[in-house]
C-alpha atoms as a PDB file:
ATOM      1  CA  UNK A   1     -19.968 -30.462  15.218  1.00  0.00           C
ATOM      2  CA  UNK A   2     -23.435 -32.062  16.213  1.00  0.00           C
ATOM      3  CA  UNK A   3     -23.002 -31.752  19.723  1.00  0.00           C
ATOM      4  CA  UNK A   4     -22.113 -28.034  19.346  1.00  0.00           C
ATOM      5  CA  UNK A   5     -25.062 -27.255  17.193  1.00  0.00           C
ATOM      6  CA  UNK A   6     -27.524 -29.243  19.528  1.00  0.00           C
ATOM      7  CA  UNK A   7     -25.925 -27.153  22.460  1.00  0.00           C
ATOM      8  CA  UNK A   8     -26.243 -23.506  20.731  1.00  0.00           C
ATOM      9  CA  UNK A   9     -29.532 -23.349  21.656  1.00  0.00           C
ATOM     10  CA  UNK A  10     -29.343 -23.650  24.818  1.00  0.00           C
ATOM     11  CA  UNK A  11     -26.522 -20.973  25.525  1.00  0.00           C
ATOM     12  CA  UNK A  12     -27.857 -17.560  26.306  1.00  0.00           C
ATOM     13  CA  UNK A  13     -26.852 -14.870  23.742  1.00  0.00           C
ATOM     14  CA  UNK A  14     -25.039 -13.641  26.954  1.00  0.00           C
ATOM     15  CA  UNK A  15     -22.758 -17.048  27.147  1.00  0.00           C
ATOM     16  CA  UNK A  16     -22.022 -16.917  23.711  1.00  0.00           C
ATOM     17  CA  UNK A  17     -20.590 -13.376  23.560  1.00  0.00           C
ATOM     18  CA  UNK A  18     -18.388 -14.182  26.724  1.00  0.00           C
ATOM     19  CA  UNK A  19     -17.194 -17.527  24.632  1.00  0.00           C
ATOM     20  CA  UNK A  20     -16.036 -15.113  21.726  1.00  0.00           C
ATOM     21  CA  UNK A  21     -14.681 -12.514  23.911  1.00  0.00           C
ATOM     22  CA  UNK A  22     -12.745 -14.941  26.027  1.00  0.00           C
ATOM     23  CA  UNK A  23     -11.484 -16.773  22.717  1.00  0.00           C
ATOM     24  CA  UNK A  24     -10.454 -13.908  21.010  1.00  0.00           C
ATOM     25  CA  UNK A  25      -8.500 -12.598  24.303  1.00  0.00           C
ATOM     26  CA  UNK A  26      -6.541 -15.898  24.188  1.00  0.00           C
ATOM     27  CA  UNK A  27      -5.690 -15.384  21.007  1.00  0.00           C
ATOM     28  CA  UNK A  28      -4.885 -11.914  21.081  1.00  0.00           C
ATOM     29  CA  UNK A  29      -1.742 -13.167  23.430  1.00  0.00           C
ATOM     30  CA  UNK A  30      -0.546 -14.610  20.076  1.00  0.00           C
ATOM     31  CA  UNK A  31      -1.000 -11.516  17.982  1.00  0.00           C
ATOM     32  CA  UNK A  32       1.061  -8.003  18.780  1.00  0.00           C
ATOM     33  CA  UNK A  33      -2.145  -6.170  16.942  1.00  0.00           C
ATOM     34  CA  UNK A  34      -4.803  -4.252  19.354  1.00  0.00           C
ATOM     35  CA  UNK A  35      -7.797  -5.299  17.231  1.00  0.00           C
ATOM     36  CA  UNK A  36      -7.919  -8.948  18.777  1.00  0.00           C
ATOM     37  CA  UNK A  37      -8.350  -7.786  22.172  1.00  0.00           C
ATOM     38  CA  UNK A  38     -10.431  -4.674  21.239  1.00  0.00           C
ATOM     39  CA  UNK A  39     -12.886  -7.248  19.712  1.00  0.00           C
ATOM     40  CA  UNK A  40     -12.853  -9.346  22.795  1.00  0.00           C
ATOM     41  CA  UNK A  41     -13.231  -6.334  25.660  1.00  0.00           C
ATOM     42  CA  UNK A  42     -15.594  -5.226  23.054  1.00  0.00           C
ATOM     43  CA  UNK A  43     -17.554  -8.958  22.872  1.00  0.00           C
ATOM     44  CA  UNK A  44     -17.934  -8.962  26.827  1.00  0.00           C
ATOM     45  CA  UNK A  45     -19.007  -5.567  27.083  1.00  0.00           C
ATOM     46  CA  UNK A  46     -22.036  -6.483  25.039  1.00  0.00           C
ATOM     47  CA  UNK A  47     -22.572  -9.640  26.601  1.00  0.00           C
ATOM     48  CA  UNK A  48     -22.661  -7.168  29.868  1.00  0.00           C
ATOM     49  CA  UNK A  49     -25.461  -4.970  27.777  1.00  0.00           C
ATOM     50  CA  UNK A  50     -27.054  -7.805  26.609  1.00  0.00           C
ATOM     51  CA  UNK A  51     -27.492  -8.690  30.496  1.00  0.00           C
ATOM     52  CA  UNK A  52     -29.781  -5.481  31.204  1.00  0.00           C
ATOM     53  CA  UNK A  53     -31.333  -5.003  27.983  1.00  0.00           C
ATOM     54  CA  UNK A  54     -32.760  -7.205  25.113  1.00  0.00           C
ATOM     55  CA  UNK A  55     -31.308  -6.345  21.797  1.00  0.00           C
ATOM     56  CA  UNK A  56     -31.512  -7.996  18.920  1.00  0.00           C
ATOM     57  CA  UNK A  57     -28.665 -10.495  17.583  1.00  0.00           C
ATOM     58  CA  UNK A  58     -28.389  -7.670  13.959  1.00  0.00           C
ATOM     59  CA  UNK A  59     -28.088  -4.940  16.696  1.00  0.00           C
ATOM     60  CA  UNK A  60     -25.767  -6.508  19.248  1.00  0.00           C
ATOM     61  CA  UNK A  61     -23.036  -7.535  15.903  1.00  0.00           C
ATOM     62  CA  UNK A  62     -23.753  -3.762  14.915  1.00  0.00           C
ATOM     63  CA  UNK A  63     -22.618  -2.183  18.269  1.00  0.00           C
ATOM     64  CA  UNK A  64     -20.078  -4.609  18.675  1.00  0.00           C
ATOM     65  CA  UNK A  65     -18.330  -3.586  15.404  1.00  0.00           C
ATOM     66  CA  UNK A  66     -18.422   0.145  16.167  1.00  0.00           C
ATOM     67  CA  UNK A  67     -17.509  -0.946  19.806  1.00  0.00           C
ATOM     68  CA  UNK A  68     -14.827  -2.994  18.629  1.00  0.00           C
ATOM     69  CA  UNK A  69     -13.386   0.215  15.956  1.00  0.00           C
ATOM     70  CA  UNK A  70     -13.389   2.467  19.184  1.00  0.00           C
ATOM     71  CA  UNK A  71     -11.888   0.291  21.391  1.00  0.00           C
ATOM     72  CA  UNK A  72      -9.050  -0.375  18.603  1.00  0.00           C
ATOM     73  CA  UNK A  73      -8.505   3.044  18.016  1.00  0.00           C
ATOM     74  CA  UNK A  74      -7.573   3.678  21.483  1.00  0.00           C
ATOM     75  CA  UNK A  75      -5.635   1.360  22.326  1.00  0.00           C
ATOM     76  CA  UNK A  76      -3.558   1.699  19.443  1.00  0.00           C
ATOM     77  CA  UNK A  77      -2.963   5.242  20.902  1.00  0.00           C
ATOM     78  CA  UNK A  78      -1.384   3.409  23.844  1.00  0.00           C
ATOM     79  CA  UNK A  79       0.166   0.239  22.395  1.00  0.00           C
ATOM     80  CA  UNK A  80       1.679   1.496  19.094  1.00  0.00           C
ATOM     81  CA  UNK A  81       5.342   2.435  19.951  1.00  0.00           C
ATOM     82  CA  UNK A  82       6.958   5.599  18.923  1.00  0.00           C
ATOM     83  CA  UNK A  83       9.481   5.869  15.968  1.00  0.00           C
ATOM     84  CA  UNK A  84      12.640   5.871  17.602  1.00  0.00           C
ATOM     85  CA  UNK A  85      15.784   7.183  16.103  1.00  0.00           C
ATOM     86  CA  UNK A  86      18.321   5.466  13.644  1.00  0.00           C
ATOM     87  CA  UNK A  87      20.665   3.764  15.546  1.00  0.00           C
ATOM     88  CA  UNK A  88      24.135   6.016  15.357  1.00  0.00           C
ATOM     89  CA  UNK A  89      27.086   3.851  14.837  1.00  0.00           C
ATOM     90  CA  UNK A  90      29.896   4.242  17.694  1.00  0.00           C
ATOM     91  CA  UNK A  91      33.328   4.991  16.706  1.00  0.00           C
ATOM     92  CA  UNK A  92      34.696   4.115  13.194  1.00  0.00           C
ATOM     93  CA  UNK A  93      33.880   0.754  12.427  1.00  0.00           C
ATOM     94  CA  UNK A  94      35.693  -1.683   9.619  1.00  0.00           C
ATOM     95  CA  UNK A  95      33.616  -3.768   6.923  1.00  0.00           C
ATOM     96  CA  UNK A  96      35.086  -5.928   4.622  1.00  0.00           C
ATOM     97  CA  UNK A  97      33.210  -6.012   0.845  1.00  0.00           C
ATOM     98  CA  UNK A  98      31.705  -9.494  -0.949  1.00  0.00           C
ATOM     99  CA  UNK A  99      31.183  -7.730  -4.100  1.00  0.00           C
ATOM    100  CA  UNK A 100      31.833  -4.398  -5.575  1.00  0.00           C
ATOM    101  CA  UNK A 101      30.078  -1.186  -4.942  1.00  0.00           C
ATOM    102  CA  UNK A 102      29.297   1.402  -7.881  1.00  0.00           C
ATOM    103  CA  UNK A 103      28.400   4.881  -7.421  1.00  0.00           C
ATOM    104  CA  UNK A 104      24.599   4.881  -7.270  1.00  0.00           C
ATOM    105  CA  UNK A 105      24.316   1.079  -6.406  1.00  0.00           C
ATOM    106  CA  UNK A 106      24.209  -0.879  -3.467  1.00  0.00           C
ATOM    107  CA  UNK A 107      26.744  -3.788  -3.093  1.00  0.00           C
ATOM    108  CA  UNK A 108      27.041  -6.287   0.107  1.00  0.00           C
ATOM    109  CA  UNK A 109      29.611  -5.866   2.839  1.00  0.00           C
ATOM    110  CA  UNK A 110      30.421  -8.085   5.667  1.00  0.00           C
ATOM    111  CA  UNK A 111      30.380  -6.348   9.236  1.00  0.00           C
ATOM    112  CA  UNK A 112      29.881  -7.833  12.839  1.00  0.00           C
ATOM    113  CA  UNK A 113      29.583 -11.076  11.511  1.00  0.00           C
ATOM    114  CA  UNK A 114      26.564 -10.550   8.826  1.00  0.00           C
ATOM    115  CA  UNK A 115      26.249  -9.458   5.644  1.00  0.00           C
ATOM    116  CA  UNK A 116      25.005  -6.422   4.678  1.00  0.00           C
ATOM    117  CA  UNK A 117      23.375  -4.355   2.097  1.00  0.00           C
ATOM    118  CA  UNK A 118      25.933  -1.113   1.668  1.00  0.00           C
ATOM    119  CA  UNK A 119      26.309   2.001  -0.737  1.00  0.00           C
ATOM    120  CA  UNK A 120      28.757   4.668  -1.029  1.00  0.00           C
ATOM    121  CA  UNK A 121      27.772   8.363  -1.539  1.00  0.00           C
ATOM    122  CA  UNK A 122      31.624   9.593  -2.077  1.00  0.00           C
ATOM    123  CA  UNK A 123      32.299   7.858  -5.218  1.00  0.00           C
ATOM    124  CA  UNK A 124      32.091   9.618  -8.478  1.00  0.00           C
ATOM    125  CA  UNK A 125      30.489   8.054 -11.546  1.00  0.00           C
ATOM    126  CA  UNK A 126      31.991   5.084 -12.870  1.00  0.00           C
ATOM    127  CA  UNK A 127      34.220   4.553  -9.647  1.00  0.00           C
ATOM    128  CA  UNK A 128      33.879   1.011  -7.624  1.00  0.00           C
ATOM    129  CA  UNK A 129      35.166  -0.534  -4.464  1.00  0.00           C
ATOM    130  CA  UNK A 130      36.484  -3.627  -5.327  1.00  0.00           C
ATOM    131  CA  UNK A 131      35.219  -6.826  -3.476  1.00  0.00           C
ATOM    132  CA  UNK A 132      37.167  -8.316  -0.644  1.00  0.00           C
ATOM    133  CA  UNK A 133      38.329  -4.948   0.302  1.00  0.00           C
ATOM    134  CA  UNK A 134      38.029  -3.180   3.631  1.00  0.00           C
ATOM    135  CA  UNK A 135      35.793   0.029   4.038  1.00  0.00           C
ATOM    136  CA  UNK A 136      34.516   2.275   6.441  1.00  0.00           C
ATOM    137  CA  UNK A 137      31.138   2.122   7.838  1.00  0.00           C
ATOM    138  CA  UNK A 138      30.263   6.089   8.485  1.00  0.00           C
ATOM    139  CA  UNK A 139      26.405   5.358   9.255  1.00  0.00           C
ATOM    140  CA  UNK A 140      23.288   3.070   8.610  1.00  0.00           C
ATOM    141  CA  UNK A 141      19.848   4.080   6.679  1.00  0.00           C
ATOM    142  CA  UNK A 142      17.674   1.179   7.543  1.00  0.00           C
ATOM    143  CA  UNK A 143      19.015  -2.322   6.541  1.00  0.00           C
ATOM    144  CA  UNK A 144      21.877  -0.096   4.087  1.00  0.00           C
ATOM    145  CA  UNK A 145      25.488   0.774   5.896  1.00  0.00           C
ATOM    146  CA  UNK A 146      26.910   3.867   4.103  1.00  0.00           C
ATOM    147  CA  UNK A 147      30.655   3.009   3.542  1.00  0.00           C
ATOM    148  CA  UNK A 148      33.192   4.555   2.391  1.00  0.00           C
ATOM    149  CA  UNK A 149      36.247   3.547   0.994  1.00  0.00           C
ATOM    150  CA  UNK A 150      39.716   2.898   3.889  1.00  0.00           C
ATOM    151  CA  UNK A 151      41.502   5.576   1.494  1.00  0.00           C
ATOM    152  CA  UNK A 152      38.588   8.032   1.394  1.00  0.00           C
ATOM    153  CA  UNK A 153      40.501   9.687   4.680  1.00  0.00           C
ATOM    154  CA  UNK A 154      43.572  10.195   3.288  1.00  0.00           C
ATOM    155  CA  UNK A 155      42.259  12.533   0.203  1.00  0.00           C
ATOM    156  CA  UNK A 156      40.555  14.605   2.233  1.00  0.00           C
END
């Protein structure tokens, strides 16, 4: 820690704000967010002003905050993927309940190998799907399969 402060002086404000920006590029390999390498574009860009014209160090952290807040709000224009769809489920597909399903409250199923959160929107009040019993999966809202019950079919 001595060594660096005895060294700080020396370092042009220039050298420093290449140091940050090419630290917080680095790390911004480790992070999916845009703000860590909108910072660091943003920290050599003034150590590129700084090069031309003499600012002072309250100035240079100013610009390089709004500077850093522009540069993040463009690139999270171009970085931030687009919502995509719910994933449809192909074909009719089996699940076999863990425990029972109510009407109106979620119960676990096991399909493809994991277990799942599930509800059924076809059962009347006070109806349940018994565990260990096979259902079918009709469709997925987030992490929650929407099941309905292997006789469900045959009423209809």
């Amino acid at each position: 820690m001595m060594i660096l402060l005895s060294i700080l002086p020396l370092a042009s404000a220039t050298t420093l704000w290449w140091l940050g920006a090419g630290s917080l590029l680095l790390l911004a390999l480790s992070a999916p967010d845009p703000a860590l390498p909108a910072m660091g574009i943003a920290a050599f860009l003034i150590g590129l002003l700084i090069l031309k014209v003499s600012l002072p160090a309250l100035v240079q952290v100013f610009a390089w905050g709004i500077l850093s807040t522009a540069i993040t709000l463009l690139l999270r224009w171009f970085v931030v993927p687009k919502q995509r769809p719910p994933e449809s489920l192909s074909g009719t597909a089996e699940a076999r309940t863990l425990t029972p399903i109510q009407a109106g409250y979620p119960g676990q199923v096991f399909y493809e190998g994991t277990s799942w959160s599930a509800r059924c929107e076809v059962l009347k009040p006070g109806e349940t799907i018994g565990a260990e019993r096979w259902v079918y999966v009709v469709g997925r809202e987030g992490n929650t399969l929407v099941v309905v019950p292997l006789t469900y079919f045959d009423a209809v």
